[in-house]
PDB file of N, CA and C in Angstrom:
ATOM      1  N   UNK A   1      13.072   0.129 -17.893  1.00  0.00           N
ATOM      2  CA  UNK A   1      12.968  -0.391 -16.545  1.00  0.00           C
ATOM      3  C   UNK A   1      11.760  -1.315 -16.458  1.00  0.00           C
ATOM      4  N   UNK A   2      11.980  -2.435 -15.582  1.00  0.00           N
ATOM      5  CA  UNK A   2      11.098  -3.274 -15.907  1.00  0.00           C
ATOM      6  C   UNK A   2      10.485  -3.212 -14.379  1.00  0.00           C
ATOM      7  N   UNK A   3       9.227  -3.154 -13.978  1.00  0.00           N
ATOM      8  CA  UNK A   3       8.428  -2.960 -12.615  1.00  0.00           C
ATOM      9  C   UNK A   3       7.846  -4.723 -12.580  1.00  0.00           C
ATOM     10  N   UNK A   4       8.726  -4.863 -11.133  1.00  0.00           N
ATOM     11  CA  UNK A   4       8.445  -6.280 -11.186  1.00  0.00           C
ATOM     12  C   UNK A   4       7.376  -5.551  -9.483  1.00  0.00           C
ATOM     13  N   UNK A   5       7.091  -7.028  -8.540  1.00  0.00           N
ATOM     14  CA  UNK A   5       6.456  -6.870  -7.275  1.00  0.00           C
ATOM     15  C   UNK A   5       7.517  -6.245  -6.612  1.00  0.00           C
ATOM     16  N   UNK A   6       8.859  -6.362  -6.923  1.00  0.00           N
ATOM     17  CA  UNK A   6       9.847  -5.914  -5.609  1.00  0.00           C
ATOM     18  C   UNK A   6       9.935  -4.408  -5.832  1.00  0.00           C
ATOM     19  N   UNK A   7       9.275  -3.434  -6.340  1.00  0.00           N
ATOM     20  CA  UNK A   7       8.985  -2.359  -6.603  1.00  0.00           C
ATOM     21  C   UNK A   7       7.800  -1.805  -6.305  1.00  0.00           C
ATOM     22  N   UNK A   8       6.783  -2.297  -5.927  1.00  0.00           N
ATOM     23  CA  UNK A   8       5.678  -1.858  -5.513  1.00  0.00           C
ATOM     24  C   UNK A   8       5.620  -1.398  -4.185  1.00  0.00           C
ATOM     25  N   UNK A   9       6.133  -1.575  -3.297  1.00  0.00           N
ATOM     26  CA  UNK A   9       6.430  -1.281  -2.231  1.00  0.00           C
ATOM     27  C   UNK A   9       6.607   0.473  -2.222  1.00  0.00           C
ATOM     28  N   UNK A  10       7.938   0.526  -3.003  1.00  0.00           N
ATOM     29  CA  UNK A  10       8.640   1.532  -2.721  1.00  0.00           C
ATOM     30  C   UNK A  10       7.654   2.947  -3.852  1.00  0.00           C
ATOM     31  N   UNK A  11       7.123   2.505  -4.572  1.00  0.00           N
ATOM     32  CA  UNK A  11       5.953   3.180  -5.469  1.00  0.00           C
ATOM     33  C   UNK A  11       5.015   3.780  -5.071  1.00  0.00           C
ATOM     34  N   UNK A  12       4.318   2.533  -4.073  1.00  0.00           N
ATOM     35  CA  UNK A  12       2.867   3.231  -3.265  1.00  0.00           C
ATOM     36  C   UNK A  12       3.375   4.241  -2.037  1.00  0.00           C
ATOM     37  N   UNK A  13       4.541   3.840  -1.760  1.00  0.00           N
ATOM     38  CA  UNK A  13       5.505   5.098  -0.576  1.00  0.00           C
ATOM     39  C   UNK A  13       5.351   6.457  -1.439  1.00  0.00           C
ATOM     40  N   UNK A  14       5.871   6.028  -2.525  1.00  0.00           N
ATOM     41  CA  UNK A  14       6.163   7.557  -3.048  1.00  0.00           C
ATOM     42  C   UNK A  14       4.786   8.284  -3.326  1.00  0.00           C
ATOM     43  N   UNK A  15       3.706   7.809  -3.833  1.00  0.00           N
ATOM     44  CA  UNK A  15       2.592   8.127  -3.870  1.00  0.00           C
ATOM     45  C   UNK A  15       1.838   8.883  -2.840  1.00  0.00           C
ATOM     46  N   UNK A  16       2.068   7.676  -2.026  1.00  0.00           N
ATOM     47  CA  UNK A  16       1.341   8.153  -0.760  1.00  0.00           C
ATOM     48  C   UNK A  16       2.276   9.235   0.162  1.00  0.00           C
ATOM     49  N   UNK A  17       3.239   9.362   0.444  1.00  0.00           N
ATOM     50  CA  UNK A  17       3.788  10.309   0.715  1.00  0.00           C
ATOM     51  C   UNK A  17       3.627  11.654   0.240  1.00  0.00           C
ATOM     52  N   UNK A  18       3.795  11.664  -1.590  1.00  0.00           N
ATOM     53  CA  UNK A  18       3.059  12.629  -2.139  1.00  0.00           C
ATOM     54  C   UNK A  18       1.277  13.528  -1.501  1.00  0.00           C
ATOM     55  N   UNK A  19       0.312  12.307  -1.200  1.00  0.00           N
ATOM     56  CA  UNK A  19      -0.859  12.863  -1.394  1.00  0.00           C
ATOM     57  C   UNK A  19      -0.565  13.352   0.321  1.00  0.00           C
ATOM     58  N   UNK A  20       0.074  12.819   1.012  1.00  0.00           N
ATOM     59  CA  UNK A  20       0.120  13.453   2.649  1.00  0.00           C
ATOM     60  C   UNK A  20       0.907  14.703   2.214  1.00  0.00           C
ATOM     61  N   UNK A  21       1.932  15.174   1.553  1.00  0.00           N
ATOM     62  CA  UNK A  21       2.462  16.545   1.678  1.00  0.00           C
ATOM     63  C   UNK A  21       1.399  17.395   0.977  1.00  0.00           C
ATOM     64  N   UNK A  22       0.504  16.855   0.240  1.00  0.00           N
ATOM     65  CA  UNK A  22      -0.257  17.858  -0.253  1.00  0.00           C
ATOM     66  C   UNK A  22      -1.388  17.898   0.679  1.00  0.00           C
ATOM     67  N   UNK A  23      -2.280  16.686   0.584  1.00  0.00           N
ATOM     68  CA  UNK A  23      -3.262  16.728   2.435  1.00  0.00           C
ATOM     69  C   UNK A  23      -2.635  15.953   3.206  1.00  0.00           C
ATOM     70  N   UNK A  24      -2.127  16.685   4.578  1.00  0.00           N
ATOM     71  CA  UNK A  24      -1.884  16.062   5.245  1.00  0.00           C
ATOM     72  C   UNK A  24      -2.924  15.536   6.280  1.00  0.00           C
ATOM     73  N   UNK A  25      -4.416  15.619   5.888  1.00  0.00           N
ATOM     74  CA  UNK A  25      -5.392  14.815   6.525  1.00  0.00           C
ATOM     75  C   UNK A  25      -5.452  13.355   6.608  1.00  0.00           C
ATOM     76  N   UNK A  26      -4.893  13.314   4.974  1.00  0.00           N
ATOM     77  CA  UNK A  26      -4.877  11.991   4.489  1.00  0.00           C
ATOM     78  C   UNK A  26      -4.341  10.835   4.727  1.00  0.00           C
ATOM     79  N   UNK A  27      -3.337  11.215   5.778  1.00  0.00           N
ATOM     80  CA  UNK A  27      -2.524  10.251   6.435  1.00  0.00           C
ATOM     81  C   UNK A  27      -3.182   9.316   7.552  1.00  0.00           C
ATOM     82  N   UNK A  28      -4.210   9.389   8.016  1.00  0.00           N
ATOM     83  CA  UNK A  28      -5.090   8.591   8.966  1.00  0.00           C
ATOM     84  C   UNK A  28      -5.192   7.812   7.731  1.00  0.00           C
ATOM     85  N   UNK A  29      -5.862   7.956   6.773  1.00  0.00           N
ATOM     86  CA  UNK A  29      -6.435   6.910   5.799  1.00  0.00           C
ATOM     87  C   UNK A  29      -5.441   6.293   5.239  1.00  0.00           C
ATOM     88  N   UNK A  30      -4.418   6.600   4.458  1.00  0.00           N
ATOM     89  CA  UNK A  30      -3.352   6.270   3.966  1.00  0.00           C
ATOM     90  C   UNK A  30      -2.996   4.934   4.572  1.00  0.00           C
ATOM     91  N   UNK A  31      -2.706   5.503   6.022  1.00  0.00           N
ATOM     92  CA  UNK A  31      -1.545   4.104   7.259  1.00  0.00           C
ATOM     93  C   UNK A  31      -3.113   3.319   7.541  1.00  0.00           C
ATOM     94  N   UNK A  32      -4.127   3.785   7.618  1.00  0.00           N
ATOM     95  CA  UNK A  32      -5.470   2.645   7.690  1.00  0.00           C
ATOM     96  C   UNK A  32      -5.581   1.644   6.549  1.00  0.00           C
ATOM     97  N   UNK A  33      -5.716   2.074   5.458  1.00  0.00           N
ATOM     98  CA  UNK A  33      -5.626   1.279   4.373  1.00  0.00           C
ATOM     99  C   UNK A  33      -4.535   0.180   3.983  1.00  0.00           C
ATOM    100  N   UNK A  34      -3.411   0.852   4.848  1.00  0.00           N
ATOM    101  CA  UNK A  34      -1.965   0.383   4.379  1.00  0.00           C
ATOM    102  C   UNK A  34      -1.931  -0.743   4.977  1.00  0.00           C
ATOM    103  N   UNK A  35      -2.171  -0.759   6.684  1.00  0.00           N
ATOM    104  CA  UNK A  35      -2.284  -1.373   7.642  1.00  0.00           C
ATOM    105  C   UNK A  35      -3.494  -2.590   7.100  1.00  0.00           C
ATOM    106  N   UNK A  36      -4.779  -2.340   6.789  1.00  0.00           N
ATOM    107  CA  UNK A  36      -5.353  -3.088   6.657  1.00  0.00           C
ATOM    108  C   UNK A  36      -4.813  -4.066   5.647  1.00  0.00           C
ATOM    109  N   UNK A  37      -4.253  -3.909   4.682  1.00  0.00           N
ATOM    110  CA  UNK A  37      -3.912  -4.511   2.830  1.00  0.00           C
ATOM    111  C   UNK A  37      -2.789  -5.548   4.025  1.00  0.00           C
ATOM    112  N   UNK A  38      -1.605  -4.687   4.487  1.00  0.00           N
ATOM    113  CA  UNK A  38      -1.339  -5.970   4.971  1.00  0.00           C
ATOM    114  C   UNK A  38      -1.149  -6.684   5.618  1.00  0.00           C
ATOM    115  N   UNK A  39      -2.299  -6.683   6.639  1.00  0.00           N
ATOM    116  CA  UNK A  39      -3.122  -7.545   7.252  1.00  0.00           C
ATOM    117  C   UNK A  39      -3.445  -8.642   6.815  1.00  0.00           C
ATOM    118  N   UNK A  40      -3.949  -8.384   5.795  1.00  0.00           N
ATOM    119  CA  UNK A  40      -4.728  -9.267   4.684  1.00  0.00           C
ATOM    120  C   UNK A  40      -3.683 -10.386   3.776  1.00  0.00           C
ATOM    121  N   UNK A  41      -2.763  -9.671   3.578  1.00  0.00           N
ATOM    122  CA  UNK A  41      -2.034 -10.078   2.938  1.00  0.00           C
ATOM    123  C   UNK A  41      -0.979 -11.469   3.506  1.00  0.00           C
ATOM    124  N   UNK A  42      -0.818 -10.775   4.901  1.00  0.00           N
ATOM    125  CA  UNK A  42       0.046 -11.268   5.983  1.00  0.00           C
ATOM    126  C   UNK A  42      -0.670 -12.740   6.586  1.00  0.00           C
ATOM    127  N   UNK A  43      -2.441 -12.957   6.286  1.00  0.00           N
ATOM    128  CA  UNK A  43      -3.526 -13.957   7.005  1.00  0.00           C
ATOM    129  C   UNK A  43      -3.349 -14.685   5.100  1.00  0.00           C
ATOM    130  N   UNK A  44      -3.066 -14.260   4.168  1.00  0.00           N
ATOM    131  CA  UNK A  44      -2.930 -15.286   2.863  1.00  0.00           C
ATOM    132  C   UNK A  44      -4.693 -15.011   2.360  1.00  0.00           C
ATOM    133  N   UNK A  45      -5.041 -13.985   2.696  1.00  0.00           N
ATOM    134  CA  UNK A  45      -6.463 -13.845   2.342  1.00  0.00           C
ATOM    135  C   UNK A  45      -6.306 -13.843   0.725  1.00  0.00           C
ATOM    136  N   UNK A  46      -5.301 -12.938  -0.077  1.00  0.00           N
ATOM    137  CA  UNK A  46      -5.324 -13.294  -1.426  1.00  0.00           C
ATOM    138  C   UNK A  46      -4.990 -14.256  -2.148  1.00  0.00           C
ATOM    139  N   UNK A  47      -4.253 -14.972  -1.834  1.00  0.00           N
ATOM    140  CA  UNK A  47      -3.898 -16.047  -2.105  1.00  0.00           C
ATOM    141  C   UNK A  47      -5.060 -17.197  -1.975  1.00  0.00           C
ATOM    142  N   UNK A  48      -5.812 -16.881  -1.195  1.00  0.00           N
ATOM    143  CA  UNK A  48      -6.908 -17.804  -0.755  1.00  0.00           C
ATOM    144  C   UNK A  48      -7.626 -17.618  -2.244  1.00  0.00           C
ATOM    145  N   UNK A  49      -7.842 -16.412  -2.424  1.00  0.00           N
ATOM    146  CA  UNK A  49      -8.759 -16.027  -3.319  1.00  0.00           C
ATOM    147  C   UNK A  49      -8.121 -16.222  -4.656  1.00  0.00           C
ATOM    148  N   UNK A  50      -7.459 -16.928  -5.150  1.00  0.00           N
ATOM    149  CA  UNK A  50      -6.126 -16.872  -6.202  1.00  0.00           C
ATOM    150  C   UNK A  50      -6.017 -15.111  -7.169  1.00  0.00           C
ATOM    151  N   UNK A  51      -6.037 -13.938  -6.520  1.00  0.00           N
ATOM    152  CA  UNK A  51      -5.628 -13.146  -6.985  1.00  0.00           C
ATOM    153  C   UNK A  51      -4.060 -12.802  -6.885  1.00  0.00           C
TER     154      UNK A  51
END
C-alpha cells in the first residue's frame, strides 16, 4: 500500500480517536490543534513557507 496525502486525513482520525478513547481529556487539545493546522493551512501559511 502506497500512503500518498489523500490518506493522511483519515490516519491522524484514527490516531487521534485512538488517544481520546484512551484519554478522553485529550480531546480539547486534539480538535485545538486540529482546528489550528487547518487554519493555517486553509490562509496558505505553508505553502508560503515552501514546506
Amino acid at each position: 500500500m502506497v500512503i500518498t496525502s489523500a490518506h493522511i486525513p483519515a490516519i491522524v482520525a484514527l490516531i487521534a480517536g485512538g488517544l481520546i478513547l484512551i484519554m478522553p481529556r485529550l480531546l480539547n487539545f486534539i480538535v485545538a490543534i486540529y482546528l489550528i493546522f487547518i487554519g493555517l493551512v486553509g490562509l496558505g501559511v505553508f505553502h508560503a513557507l515552501h514546506l
